[in-house]
N, C-alpha and C. Protein backbone atom coordinates (compact mmCIF):
# COMPACT_ATOMS: atom_id res chain seq x y z
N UNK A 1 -11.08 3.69 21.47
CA UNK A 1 -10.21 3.19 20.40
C UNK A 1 -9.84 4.34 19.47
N UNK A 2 -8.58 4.21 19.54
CA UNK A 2 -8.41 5.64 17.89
C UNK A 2 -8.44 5.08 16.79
N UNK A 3 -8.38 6.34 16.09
CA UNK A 3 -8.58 5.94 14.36
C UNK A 3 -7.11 5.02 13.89
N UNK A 4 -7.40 4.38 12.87
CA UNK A 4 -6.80 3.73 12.25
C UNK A 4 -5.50 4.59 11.32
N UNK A 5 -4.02 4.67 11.68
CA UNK A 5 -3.07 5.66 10.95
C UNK A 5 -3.00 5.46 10.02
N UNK A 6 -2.42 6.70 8.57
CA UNK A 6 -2.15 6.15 7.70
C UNK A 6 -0.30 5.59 7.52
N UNK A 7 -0.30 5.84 6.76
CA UNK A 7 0.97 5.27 6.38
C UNK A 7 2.49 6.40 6.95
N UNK A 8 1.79 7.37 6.25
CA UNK A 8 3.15 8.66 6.73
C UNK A 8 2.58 9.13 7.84
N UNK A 9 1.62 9.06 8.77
CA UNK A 9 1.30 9.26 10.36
C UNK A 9 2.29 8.60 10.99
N UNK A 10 2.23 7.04 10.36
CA UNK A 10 3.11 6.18 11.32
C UNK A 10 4.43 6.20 11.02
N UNK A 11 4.90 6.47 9.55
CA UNK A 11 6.03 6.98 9.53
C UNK A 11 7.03 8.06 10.08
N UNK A 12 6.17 9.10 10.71
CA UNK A 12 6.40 10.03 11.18
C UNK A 12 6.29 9.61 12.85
N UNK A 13 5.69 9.20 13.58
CA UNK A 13 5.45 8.58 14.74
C UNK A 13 7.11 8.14 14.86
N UNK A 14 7.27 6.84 13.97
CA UNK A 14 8.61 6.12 14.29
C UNK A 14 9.33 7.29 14.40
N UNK A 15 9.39 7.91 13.23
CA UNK A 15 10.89 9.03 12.98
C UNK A 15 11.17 9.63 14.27
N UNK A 16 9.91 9.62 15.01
CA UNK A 16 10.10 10.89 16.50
C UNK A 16 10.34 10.27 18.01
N UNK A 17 10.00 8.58 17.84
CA UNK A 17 10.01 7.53 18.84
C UNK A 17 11.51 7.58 19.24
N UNK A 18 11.18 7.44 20.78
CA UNK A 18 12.71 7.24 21.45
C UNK A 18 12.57 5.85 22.00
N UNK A 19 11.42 5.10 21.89
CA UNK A 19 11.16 3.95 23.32
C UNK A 19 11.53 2.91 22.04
N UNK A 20 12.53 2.09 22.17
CA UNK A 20 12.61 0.72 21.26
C UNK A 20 11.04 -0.19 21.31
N UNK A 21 11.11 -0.47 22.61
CA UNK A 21 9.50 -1.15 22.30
C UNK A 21 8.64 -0.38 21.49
N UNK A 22 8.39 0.64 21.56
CA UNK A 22 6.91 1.70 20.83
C UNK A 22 7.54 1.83 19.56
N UNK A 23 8.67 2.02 18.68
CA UNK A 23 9.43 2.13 17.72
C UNK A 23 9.42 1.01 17.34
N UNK A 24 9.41 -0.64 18.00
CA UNK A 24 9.41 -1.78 17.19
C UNK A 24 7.84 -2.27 16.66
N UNK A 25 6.44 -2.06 17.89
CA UNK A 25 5.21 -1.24 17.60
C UNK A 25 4.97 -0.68 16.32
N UNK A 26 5.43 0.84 16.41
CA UNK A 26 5.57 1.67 15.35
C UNK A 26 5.44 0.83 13.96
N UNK A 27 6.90 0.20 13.66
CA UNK A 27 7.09 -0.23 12.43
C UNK A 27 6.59 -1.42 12.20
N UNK A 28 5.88 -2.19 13.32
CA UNK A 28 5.11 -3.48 12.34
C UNK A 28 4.00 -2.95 12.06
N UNK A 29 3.44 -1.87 12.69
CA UNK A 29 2.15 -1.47 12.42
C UNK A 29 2.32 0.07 11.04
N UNK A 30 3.40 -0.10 10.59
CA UNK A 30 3.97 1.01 9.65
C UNK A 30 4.11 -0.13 8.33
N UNK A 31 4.51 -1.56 8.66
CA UNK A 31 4.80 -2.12 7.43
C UNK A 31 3.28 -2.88 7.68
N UNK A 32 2.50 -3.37 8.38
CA UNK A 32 1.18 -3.69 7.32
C UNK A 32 0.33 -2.88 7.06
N UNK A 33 0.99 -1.59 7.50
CA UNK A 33 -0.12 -0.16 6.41
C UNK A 33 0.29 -0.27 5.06
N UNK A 34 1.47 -0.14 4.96
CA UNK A 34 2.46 -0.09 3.55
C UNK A 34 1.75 -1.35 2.64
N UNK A 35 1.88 -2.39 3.12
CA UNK A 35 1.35 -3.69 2.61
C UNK A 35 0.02 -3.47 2.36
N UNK A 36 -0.97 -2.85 2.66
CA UNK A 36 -2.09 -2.60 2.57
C UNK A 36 -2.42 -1.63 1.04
N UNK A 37 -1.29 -0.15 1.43
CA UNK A 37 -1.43 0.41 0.57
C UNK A 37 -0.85 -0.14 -0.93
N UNK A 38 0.34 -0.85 -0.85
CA UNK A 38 0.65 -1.57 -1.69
C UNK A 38 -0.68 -2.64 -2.45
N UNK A 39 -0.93 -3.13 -2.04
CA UNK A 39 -2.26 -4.41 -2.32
C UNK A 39 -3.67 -3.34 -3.08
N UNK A 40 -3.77 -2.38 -2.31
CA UNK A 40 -4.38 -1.42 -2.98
C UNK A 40 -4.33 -0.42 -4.27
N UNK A 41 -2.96 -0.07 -4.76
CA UNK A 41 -2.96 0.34 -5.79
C UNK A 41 -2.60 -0.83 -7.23
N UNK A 42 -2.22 -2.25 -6.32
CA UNK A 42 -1.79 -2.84 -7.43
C UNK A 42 -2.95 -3.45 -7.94
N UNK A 43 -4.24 -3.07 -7.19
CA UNK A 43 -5.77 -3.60 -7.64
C UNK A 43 -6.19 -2.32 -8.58
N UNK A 44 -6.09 -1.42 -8.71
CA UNK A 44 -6.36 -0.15 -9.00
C UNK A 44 -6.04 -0.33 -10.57
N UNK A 45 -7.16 -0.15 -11.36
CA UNK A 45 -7.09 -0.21 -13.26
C UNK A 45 -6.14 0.52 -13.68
N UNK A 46 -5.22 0.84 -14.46
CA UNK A 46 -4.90 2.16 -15.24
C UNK A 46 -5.84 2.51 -15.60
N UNK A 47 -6.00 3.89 -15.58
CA UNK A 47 -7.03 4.80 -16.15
C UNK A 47 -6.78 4.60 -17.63
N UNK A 48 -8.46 5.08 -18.46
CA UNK A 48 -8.99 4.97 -19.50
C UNK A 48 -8.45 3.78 -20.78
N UNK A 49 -8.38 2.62 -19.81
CA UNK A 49 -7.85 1.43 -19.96
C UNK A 49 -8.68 0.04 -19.70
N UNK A 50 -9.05 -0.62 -20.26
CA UNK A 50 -9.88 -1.62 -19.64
C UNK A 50 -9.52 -2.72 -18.81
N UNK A 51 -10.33 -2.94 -17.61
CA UNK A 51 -9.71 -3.85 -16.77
C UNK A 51 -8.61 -5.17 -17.12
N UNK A 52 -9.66 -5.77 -18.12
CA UNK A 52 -8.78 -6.83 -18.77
C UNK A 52 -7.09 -6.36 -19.81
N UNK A 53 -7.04 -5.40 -20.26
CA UNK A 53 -6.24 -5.46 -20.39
C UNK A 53 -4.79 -4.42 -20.02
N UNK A 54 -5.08 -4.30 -18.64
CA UNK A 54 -4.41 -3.66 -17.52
C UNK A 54 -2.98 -4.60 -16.87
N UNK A 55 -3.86 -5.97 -17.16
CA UNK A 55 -3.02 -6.74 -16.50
C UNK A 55 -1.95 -7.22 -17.53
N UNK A 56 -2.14 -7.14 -18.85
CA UNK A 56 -1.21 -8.08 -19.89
C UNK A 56 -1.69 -7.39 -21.45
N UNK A 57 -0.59 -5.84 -21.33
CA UNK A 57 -0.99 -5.52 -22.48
C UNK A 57 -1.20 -6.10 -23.92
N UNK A 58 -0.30 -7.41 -24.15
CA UNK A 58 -0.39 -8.23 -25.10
C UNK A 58 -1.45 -9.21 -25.52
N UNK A 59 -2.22 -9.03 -24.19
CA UNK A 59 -3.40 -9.64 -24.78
C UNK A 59 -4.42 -9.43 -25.61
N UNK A 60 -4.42 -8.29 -26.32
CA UNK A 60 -5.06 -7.48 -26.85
C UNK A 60 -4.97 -8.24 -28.01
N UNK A 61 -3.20 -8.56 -28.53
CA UNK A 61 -3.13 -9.47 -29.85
C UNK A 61 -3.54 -10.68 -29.68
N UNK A 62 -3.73 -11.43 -28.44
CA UNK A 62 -3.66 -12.79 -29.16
C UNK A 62 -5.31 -12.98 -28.98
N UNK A 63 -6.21 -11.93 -29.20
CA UNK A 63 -7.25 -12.46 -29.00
C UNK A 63 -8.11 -12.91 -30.81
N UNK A 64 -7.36 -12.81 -32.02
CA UNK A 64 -7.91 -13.69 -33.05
C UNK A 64 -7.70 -14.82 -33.28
């Protein structure tokens, strides 16, 4: 089994693919990397920021 690609591996794969089948391959397995990496940074805190209020800077006011 090989390793698991990242995102611009497989992007680069498609870019160089001539076979429609391996190129249609390519890009479903290119868009649930993307989806992955996506899901991943939108979990990711802003730095020197606290979790809670990462998500809804305004919450900060309505907490009196």
């Amino acid at each position: 089994m090989t390793k698991p690609q990242t995102w611009r591996e497989l992007s680069e794969a498609a870019a160089r693919e001539q076979d429609p089948d391996k190129l249609l391959e390519l890009v479903e397995q290119l868009n649930k990397a993307l989806e992955a990496e996506e899901f991943r940074l939108k979990r990711k805190p802003e730095p020197n920021r606290p979790p809670a209020l990462s998500a809804s800077p305004s919450a900060a006011y309505s907490m009196a």
